[in-house]
PDB file of N, CA and C in Angstrom:
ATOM      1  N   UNK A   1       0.850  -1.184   0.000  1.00  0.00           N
ATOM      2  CA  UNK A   1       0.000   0.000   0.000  1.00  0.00           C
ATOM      3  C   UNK A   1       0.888   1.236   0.000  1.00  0.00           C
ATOM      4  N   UNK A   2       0.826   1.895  -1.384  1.00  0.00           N
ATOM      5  CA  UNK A   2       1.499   3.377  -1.003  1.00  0.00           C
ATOM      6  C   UNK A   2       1.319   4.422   0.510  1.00  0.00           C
ATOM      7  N   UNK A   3       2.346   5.070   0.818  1.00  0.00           N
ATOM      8  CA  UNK A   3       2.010   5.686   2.010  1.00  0.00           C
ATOM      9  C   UNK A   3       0.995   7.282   1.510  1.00  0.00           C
ATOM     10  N   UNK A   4      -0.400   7.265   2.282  1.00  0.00           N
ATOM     11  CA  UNK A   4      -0.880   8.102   2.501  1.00  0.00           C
ATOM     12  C   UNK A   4      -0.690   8.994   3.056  1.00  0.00           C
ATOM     13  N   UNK A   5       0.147   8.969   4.572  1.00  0.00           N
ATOM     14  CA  UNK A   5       0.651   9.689   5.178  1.00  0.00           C
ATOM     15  C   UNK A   5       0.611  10.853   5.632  1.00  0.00           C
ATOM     16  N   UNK A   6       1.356  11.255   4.302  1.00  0.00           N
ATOM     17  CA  UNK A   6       1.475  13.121   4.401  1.00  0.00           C
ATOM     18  C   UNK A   6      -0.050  13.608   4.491  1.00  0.00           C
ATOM     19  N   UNK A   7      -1.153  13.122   4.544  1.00  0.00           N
ATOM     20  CA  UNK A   7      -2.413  14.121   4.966  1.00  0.00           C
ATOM     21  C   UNK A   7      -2.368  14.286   6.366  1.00  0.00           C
ATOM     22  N   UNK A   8      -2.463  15.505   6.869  1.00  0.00           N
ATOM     23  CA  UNK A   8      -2.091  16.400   8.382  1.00  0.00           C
ATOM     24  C   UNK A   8      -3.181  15.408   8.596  1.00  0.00           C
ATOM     25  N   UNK A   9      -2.624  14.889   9.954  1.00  0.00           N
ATOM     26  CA  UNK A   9      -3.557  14.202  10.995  1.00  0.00           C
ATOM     27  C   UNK A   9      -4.062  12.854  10.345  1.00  0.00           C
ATOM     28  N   UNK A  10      -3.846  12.322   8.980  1.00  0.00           N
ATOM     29  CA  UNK A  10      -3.635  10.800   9.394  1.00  0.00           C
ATOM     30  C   UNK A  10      -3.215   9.678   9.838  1.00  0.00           C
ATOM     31  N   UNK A  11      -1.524  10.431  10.281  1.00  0.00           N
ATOM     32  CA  UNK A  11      -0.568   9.202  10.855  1.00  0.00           C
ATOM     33  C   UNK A  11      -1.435   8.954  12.048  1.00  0.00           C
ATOM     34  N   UNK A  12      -1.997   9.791  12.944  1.00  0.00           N
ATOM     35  CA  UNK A  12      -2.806   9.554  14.608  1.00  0.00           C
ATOM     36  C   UNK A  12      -3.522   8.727  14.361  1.00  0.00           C
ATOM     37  N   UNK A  13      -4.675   8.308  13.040  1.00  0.00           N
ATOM     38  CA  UNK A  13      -5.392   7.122  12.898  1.00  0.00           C
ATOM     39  C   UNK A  13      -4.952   5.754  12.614  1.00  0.00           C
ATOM     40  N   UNK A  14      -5.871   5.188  13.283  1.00  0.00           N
ATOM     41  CA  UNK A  14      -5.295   3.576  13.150  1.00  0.00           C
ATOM     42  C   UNK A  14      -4.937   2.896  12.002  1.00  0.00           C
ATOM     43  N   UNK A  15      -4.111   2.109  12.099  1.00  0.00           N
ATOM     44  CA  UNK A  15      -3.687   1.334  10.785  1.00  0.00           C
ATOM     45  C   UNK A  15      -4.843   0.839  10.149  1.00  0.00           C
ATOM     46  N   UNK A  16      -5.545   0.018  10.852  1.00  0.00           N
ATOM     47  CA  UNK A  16      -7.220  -0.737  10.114  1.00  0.00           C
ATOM     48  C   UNK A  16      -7.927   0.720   9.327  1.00  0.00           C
ATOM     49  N   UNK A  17      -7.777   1.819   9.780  1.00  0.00           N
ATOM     50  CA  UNK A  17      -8.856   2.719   9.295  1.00  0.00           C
ATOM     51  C   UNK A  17      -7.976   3.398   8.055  1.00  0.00           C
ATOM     52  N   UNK A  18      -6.461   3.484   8.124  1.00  0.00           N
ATOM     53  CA  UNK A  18      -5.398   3.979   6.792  1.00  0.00           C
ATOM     54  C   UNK A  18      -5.885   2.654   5.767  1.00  0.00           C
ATOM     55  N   UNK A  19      -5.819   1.757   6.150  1.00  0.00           N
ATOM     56  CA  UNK A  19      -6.014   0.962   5.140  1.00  0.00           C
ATOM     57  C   UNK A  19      -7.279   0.351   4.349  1.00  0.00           C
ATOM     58  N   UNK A  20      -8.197   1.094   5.903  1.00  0.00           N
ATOM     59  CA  UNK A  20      -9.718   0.752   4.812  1.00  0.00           C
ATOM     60  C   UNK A  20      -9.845   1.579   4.023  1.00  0.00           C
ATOM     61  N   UNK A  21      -9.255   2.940   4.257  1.00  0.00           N
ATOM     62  CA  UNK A  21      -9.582   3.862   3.745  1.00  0.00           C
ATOM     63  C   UNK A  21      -8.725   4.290   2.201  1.00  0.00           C
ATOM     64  N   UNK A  22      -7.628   3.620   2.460  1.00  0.00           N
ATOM     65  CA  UNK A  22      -7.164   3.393   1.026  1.00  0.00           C
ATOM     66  C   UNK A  22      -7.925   2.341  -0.355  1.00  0.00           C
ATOM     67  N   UNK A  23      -7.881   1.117   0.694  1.00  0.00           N
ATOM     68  CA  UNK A  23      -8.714   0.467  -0.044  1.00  0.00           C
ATOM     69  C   UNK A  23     -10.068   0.709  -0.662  1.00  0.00           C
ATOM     70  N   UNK A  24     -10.802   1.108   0.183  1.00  0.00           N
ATOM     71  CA  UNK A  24     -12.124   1.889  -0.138  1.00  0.00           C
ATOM     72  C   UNK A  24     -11.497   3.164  -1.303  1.00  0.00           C
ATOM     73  N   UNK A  25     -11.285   3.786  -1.310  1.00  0.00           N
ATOM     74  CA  UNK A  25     -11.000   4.828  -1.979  1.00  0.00           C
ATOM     75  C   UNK A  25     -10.659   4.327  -3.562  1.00  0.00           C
ATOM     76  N   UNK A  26      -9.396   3.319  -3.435  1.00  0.00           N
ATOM     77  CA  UNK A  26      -9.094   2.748  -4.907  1.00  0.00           C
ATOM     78  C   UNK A  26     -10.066   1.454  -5.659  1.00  0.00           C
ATOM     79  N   UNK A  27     -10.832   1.015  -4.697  1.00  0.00           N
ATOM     80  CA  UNK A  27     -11.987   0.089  -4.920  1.00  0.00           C
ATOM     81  C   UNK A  27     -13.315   1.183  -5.835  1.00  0.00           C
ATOM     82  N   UNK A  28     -13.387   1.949  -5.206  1.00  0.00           N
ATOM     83  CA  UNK A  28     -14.384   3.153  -5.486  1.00  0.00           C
ATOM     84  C   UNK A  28     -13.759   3.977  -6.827  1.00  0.00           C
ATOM     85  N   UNK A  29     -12.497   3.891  -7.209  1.00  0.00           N
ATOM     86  CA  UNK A  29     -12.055   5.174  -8.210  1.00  0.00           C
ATOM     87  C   UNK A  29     -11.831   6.229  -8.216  1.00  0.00           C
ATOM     88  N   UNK A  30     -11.610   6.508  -6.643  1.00  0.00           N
ATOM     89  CA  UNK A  30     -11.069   7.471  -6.041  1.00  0.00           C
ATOM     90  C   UNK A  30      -9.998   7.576  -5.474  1.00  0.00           C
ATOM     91  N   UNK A  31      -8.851   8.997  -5.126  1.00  0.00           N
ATOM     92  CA  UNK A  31      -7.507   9.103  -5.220  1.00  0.00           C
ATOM     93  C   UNK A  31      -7.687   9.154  -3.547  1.00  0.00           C
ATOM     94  N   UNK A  32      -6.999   8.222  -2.876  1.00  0.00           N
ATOM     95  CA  UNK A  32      -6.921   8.393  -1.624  1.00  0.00           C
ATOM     96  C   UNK A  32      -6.423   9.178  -0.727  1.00  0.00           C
ATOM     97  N   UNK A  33      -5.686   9.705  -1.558  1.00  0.00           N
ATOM     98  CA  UNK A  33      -4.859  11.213  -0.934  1.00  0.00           C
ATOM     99  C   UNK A  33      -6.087  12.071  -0.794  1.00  0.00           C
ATOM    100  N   UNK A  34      -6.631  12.570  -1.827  1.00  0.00           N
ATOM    101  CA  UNK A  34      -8.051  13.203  -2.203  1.00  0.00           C
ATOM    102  C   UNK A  34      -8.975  13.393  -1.058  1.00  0.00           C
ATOM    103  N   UNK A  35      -8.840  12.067  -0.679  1.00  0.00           N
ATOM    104  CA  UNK A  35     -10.196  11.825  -0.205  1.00  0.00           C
ATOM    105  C   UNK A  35      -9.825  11.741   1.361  1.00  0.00           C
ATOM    106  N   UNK A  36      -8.500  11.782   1.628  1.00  0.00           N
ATOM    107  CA  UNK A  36      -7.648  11.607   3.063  1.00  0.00           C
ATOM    108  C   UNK A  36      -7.711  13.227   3.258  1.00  0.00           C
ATOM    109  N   UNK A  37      -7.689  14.069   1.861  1.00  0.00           N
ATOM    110  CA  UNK A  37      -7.516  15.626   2.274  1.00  0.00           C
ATOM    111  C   UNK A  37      -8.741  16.510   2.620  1.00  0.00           C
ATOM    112  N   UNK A  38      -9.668  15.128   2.100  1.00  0.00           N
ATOM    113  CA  UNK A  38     -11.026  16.365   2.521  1.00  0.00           C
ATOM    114  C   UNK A  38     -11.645  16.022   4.146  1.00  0.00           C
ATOM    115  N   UNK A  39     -11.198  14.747   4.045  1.00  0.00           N
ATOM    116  CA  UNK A  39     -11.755  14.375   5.568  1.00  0.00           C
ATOM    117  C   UNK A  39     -10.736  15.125   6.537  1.00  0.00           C
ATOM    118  N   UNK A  40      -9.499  15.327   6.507  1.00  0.00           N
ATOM    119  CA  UNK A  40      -8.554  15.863   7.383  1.00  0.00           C
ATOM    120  C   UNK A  40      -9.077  17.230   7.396  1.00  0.00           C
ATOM    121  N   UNK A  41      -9.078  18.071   6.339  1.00  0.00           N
ATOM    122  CA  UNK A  41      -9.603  19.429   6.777  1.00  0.00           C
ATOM    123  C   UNK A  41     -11.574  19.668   6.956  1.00  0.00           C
ATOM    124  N   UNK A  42     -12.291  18.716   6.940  1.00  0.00           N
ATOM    125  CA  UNK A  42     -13.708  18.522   6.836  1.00  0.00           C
ATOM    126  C   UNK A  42     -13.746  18.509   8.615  1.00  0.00           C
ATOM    127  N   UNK A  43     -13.103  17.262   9.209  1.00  0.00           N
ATOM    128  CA  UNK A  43     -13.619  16.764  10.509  1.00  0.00           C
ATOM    129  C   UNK A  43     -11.884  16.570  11.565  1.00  0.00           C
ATOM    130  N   UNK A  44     -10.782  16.463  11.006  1.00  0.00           N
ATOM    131  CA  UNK A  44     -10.069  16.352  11.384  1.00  0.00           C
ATOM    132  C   UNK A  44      -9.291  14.442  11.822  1.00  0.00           C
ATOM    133  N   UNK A  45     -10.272  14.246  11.198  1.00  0.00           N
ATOM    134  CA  UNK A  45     -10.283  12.610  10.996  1.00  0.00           C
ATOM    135  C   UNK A  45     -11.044  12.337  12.831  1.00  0.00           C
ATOM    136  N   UNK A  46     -12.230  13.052  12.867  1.00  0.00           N
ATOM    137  CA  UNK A  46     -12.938  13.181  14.357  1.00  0.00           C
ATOM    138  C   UNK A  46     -14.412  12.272  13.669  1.00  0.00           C
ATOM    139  N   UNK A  47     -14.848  11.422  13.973  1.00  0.00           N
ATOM    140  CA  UNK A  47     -15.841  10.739  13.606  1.00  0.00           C
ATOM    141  C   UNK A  47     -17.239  11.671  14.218  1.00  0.00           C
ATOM    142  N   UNK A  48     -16.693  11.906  15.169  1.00  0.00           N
ATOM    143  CA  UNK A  48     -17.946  12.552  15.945  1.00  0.00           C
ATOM    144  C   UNK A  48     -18.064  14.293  15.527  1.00  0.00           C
ATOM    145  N   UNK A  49     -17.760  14.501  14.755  1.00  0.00           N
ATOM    146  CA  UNK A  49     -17.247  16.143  14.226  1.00  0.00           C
ATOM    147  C   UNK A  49     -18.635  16.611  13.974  1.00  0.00           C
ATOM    148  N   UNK A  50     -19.519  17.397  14.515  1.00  0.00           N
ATOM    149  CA  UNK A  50     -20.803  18.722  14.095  1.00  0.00           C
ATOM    150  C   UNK A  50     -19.763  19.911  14.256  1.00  0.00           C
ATOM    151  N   UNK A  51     -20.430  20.352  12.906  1.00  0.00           N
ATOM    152  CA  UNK A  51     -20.009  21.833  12.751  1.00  0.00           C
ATOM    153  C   UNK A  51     -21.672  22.785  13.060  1.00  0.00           C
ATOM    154  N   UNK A  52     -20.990  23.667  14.222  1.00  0.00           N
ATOM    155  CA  UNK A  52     -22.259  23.802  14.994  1.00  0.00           C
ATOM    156  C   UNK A  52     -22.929  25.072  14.227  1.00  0.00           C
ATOM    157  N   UNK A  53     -22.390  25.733  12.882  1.00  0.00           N
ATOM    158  CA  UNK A  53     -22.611  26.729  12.212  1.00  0.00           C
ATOM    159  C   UNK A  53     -23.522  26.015  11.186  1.00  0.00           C
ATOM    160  N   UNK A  54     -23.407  24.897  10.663  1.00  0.00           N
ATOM    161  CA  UNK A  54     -24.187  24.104   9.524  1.00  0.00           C
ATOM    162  C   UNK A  54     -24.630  22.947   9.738  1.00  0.00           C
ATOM    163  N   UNK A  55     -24.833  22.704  11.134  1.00  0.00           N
ATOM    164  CA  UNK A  55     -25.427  21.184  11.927  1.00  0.00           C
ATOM    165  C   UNK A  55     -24.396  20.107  10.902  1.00  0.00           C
ATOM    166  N   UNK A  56     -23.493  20.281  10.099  1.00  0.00           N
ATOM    167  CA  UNK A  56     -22.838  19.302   9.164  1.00  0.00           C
ATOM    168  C   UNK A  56     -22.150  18.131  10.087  1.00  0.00           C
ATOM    169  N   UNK A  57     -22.257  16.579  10.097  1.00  0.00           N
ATOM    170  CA  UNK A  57     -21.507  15.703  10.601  1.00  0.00           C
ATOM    171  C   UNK A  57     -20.858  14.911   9.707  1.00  0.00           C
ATOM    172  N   UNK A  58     -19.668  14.294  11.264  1.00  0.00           N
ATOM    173  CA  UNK A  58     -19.105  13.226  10.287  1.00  0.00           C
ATOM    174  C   UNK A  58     -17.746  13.641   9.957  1.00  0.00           C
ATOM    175  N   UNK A  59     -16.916  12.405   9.253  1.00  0.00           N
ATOM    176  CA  UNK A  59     -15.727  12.746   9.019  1.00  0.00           C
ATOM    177  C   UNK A  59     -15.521  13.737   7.698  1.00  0.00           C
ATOM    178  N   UNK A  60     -16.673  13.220   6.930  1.00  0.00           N
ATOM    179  CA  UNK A  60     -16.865  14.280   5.617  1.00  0.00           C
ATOM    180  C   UNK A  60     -17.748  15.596   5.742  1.00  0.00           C
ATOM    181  N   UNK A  61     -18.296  15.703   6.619  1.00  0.00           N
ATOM    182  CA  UNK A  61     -19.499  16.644   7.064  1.00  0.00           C
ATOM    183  C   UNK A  61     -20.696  16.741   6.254  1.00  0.00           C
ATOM    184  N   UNK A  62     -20.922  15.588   6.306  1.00  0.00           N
ATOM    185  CA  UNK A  62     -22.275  15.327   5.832  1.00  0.00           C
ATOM    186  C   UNK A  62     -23.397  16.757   5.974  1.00  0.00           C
ATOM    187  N   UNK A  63     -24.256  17.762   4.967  1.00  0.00           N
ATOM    188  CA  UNK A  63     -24.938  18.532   5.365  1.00  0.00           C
ATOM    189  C   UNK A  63     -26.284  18.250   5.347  1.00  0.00           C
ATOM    190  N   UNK A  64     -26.653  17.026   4.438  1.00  0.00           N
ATOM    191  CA  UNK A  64     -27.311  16.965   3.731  1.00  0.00           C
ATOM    192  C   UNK A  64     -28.295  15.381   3.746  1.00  0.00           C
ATOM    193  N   UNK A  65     -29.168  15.250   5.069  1.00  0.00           N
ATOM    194  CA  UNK A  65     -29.909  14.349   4.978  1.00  0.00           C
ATOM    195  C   UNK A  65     -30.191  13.253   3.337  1.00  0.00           C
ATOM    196  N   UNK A  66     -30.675  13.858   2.726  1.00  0.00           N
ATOM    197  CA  UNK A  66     -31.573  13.192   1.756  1.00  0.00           C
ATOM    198  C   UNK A  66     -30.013  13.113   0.755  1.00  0.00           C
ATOM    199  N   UNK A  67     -29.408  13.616   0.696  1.00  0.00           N
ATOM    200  CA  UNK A  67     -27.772  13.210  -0.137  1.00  0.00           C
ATOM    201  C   UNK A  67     -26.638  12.489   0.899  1.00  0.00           C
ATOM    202  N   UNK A  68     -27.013  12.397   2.012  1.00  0.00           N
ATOM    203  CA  UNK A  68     -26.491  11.131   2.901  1.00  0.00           C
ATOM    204  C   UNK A  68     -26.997   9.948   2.440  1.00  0.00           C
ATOM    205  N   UNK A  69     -28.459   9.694   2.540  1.00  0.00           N
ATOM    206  CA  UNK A  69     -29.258   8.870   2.613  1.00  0.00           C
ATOM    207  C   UNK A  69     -28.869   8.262   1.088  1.00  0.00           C
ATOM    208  N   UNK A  70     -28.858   9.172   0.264  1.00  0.00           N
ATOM    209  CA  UNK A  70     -28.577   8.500  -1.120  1.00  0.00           C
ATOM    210  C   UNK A  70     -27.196   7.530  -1.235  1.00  0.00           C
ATOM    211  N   UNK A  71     -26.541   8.081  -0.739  1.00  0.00           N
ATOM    212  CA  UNK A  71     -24.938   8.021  -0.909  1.00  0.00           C
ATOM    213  C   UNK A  71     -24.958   6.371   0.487  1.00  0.00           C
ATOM    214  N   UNK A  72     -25.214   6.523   0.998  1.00  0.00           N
ATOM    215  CA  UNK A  72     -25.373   5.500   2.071  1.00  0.00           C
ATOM    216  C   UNK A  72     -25.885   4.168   1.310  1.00  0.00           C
ATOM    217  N   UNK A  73     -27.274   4.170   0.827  1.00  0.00           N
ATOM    218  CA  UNK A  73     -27.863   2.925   0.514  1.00  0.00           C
ATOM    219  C   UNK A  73     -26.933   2.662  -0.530  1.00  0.00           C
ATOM    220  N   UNK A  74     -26.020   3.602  -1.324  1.00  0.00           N
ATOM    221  CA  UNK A  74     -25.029   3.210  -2.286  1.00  0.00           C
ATOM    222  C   UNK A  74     -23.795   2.223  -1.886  1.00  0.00           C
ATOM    223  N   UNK A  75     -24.015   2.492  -0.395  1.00  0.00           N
ATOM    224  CA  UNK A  75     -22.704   1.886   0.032  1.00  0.00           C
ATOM    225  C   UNK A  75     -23.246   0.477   0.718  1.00  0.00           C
ATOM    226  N   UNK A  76     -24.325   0.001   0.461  1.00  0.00           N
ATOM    227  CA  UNK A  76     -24.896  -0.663   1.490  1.00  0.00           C
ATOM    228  C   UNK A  76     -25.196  -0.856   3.132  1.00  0.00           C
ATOM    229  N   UNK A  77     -25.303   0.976   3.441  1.00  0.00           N
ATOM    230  CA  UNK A  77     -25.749   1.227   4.705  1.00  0.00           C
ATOM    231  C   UNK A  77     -26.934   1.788   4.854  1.00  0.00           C
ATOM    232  N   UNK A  78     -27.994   1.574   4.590  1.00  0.00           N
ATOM    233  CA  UNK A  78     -29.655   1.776   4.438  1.00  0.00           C
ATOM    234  C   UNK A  78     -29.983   2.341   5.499  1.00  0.00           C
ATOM    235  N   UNK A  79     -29.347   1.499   6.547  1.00  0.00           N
ATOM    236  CA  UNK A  79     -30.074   1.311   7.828  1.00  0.00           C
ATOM    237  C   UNK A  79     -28.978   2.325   8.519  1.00  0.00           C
ATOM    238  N   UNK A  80     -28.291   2.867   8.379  1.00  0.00           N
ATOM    239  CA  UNK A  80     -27.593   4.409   8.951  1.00  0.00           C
ATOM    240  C   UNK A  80     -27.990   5.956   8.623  1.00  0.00           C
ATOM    241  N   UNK A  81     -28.760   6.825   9.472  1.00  0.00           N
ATOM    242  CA  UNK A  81     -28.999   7.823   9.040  1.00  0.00           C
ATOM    243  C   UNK A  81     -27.755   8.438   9.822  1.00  0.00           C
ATOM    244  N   UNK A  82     -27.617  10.143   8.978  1.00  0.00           N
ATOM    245  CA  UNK A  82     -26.860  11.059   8.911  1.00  0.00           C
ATOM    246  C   UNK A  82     -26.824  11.757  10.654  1.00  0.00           C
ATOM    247  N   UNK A  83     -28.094  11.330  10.934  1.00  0.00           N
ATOM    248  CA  UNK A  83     -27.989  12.121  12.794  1.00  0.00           C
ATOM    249  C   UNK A  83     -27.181  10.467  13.270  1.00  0.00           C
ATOM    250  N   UNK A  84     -26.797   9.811  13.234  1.00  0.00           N
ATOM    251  CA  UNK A  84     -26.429   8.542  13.930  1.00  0.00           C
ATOM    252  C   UNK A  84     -24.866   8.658  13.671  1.00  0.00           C
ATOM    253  N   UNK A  85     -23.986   9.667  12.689  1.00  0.00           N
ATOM    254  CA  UNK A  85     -22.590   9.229  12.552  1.00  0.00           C
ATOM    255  C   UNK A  85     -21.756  10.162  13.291  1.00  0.00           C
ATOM    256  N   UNK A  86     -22.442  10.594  14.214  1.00  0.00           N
ATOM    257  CA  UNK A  86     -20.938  11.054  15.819  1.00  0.00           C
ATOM    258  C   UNK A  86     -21.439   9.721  16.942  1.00  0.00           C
ATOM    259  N   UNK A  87     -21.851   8.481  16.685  1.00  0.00           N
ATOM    260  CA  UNK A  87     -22.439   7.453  17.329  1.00  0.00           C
ATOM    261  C   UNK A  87     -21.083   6.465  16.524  1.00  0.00           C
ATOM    262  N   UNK A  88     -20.739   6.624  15.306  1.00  0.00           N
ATOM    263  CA  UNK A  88     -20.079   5.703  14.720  1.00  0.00           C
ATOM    264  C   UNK A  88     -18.769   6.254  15.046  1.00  0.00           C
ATOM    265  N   UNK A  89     -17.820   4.947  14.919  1.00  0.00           N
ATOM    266  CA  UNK A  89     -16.018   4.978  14.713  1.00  0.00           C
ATOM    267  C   UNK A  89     -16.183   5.832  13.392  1.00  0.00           C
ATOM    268  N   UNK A  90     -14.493   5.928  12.740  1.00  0.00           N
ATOM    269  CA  UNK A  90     -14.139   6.574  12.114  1.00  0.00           C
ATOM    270  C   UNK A  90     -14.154   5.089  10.656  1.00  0.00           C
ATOM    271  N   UNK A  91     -14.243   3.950  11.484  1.00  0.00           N
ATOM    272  CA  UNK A  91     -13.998   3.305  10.629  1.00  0.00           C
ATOM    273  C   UNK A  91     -15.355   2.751   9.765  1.00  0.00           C
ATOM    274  N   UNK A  92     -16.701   3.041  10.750  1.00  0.00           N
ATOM    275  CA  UNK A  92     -18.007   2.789  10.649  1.00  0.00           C
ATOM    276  C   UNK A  92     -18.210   3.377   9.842  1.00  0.00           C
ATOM    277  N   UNK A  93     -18.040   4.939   9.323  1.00  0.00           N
ATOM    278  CA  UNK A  93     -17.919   5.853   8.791  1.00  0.00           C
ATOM    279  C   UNK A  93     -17.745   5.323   6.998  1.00  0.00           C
ATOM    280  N   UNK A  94     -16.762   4.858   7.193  1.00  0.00           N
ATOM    281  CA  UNK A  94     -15.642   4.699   5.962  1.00  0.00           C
ATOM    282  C   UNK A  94     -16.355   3.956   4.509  1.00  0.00           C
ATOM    283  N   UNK A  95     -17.153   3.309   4.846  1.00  0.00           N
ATOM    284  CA  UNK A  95     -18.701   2.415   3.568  1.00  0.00           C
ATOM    285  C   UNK A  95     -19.317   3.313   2.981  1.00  0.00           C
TER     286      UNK A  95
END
């Protein structure tokens, strides 16, 4: 696995969650750096992250009920709504 690394504040996360999150990312067709840079400056790689200016959660800051909800059953998480992910790991998150 190439090192992700250099995104501020991913070395502090766990190895299982660098590597789901790579994997997920290149499984998906997405650049994992990319996607390591929006969550690092989005939530701080904080699972439990509300931004108390835009109720936004999550490691990505979800704003958006009904474009959670979409994006979720995409991942095969149906049964997770957008108020439930400062309840989840970082790794719960990651589908």
């Amino acid at each position: 696995m190439p090192s992700i690394l250099g995104v501020p504040g991913l070395a502090k996360t766990t190895p299982g969650f660098r590597r789901a999150l790579y994997e997920g990312a290149i499984a998906r067709g997405l650049n994992p750096d990319y996607l390591a840079a929006v969550m690092s400056f989005e939530s701080g790689f904080n699972p439990a992250a509300r931004n108390v200016h835009s109720n936004a959660l999550g490691l990505i800051q979800w704003v958006s009920d009904s474009s959670f909800d979409a994006t979720a059953r995409k991942a095969g998480m149906s049964n997770v709504k957008r108020s439930m992910l400062p309840t989840l790991t970082a790794e719960e998150q990651l589908p």
